[in-house]
Protein backbone atom coordinates (compact mmCIF):
# COMPACT_ATOMS: atom_id res chain seq x y z
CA UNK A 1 111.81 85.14 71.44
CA UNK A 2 114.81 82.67 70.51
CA UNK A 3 115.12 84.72 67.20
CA UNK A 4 115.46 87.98 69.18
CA UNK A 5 117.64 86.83 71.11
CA UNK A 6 119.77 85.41 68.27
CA UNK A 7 119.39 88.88 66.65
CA UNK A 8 120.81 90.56 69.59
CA UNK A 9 123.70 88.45 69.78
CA UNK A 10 124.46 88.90 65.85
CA UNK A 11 124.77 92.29 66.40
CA UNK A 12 126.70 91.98 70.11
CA UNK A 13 129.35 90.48 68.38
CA UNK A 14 129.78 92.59 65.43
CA UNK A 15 129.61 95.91 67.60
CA UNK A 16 131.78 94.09 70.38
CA UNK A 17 134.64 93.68 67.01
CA UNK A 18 135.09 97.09 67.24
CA UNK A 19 134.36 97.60 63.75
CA UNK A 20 131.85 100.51 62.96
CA UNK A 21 131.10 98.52 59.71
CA UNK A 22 132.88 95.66 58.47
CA UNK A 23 134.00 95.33 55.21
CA UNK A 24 131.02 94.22 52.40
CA UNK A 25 131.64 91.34 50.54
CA UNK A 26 130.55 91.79 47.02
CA UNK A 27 127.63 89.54 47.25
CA UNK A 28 126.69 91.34 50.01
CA UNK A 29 124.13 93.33 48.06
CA UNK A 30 123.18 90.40 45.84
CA UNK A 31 122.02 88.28 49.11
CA UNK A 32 120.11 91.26 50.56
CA UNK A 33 118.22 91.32 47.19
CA UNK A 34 117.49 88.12 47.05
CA UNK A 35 115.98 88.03 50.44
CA UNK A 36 113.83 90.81 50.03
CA UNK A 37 112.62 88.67 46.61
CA UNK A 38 112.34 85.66 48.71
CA UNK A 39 110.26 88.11 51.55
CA UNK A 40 108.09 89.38 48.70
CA UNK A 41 107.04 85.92 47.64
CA UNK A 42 106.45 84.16 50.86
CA UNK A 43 104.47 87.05 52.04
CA UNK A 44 102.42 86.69 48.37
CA UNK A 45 102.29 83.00 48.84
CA UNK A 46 100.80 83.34 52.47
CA UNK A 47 98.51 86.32 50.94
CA UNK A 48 97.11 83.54 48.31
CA UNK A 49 96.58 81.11 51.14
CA UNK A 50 94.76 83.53 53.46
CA UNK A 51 92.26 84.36 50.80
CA UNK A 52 90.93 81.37 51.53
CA UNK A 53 89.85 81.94 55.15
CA UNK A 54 87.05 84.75 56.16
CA UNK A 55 86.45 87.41 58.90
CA UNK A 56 89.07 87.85 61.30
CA UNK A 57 91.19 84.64 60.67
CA UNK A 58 91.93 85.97 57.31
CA UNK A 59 92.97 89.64 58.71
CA UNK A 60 95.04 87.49 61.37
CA UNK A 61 96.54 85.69 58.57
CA UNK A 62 97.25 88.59 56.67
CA UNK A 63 99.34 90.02 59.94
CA UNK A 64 101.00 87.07 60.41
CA UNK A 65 102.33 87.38 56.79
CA UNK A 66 103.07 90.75 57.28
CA UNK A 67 104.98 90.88 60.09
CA UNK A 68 107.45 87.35 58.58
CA UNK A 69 107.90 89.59 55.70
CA UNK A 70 108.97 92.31 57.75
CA UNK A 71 110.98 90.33 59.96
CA UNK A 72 112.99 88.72 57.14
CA UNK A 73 113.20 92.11 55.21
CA UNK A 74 114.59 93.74 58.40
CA UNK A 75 117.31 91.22 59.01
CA UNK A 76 118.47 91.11 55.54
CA UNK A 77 118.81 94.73 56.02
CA UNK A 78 120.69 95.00 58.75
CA UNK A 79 123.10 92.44 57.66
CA UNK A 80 123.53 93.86 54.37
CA UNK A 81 124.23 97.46 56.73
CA UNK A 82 126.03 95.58 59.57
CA UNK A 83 125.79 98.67 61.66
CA UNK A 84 124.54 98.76 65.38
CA UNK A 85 122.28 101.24 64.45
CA UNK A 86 120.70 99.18 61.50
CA UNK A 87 120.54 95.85 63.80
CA UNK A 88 118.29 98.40 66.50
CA UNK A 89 116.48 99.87 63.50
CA UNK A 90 115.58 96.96 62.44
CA UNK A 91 114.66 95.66 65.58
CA UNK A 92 112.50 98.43 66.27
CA UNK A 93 110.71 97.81 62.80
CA UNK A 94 110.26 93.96 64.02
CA UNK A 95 108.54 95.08 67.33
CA UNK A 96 106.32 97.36 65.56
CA UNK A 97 104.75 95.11 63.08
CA UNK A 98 104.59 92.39 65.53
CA UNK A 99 102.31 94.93 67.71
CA UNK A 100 100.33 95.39 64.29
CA UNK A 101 99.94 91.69 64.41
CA UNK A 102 99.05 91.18 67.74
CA UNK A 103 96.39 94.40 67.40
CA UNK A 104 94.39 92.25 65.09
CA UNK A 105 94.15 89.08 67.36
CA UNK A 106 92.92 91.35 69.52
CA UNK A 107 90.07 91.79 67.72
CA UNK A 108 88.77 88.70 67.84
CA UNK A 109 87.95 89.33 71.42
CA UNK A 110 85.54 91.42 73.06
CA UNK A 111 85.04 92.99 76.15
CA UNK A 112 87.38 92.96 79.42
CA UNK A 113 89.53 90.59 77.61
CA UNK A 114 90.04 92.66 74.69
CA UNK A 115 91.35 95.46 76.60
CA UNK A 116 93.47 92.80 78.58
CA UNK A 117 94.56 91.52 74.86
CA UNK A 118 95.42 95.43 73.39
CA UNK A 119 97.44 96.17 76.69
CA UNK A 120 99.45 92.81 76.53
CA UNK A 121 100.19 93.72 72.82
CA UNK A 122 101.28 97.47 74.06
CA UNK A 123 103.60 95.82 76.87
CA UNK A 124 105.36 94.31 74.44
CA UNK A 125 105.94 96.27 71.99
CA UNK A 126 107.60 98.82 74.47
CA UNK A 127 109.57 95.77 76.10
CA UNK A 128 110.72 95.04 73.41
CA UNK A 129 111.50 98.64 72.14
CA UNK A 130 113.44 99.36 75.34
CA UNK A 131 115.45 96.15 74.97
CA UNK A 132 116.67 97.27 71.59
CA UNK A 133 117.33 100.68 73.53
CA UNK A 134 119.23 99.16 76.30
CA UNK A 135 121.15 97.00 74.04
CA UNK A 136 122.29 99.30 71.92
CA UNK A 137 123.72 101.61 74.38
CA UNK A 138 125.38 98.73 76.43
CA UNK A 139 127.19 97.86 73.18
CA UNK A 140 128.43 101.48 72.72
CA UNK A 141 129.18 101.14 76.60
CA UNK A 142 131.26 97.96 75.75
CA UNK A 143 133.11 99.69 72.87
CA UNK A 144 134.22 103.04 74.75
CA UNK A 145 135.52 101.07 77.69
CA UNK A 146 137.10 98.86 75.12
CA UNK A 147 138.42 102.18 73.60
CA UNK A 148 139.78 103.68 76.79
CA UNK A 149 141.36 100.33 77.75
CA UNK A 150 143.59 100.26 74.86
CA UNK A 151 144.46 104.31 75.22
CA UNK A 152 145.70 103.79 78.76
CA UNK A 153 147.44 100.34 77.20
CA UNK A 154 149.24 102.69 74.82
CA UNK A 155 150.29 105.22 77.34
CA UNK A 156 151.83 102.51 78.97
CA UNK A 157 153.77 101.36 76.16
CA UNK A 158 154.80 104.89 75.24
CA UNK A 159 155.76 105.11 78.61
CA UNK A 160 158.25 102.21 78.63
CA UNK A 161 159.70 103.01 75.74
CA UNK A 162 160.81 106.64 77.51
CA UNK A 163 163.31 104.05 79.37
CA UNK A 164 165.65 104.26 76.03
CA UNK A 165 166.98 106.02 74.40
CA UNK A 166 167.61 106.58 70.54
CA UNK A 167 167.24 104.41 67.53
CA UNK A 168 166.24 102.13 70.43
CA UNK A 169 163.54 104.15 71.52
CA UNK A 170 162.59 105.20 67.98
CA UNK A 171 161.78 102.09 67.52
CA UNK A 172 160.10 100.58 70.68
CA UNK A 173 157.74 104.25 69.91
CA UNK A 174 156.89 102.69 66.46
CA UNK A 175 156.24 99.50 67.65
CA UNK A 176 153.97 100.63 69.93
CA UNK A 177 151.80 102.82 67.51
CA UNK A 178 151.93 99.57 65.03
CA UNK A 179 150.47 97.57 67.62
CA UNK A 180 147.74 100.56 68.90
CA UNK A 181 147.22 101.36 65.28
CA UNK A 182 148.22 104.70 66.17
């Protein structure tokens, strides 16, 4: 949960910048690579040690090592995008293979408690679906008011500047649109 919670602030505070997407840095590419090769092996690594185990321990395993590949995969993703719609994407990938995982610890259970087990799983994964959701459109909410705040700023400049008259005026206008980046 900490690690959602850290995602969601990671991509709060680039969304709350105001940048759409920020500017790559040329390793950019090279780090997202590299973490999809680290990914890769850690998820082979954990394959080789679940091989070990048998029955439904070694299909649990096999989740578990599914779902930290797809974790890790997902966040180098979005960072490499840095767009609010790649941090939700990639959350929504997250919830999904963590619902894969907890389908097959399910299984270990039978009865009353299984369907107890398969609806817990479900509640999640829709929690934490909607919680991408409702993040996502409070950060767009946060970025048009942000948006509308600095129009009605500008509007005020533009309107003080109507108090010369000018050269003056000329350049209390271009002053204004310098600092609105209008």
């Amino acid at each position: 949960m900490k690690r959602t919670h850290a995602f969601l602030l990671v991509g709060a505070a680039l969304a709350w910048a105001g940048s759409a997407r920020a500017q790559a840095v040329p390793d950019a590419k090279a780090a997202f690579e590299q973490a999809k090769a680290m990914a890769e092996a850690n998820y082979k690594a954990a394959k080789a040690r679940c091989d070990q185990i048998a029955g439904n321990p070694h299909a649990l395993c096999i989740a578990e090592a599914r779902a930290a590949r797809v974790r890790t995969e997902e966040e180098a993703g979005a960072a490499y995008k840095n767009t609010l719609s790649a941090y939700t994407d990639a959350r929504m990938r997250i919830a999904s293979a963590n619902y894969d995982r907890d389908r097959v610890r399910c299984a270990a259970v039978t009865g009353n408690d299984r369907d107890v087990c398969l609806e817990q799983a479900k509640a999640s994964l829709i929690a934490a679906q909607a919680d991408a959701k409702a993040d996502r459109k409070s950060i767009e909410a946060r970025q048009d008011a942000q948006q509308d705040k600095l129009a009605a700023q500008y509007r005020v400049a533009i309107e003080k500047c109507d108090a010369y008259a000018g050269a003056v005026k000329d350049q209390c206008v271009d002053a204004a649109k310098t600092a609105f980046r209008k």
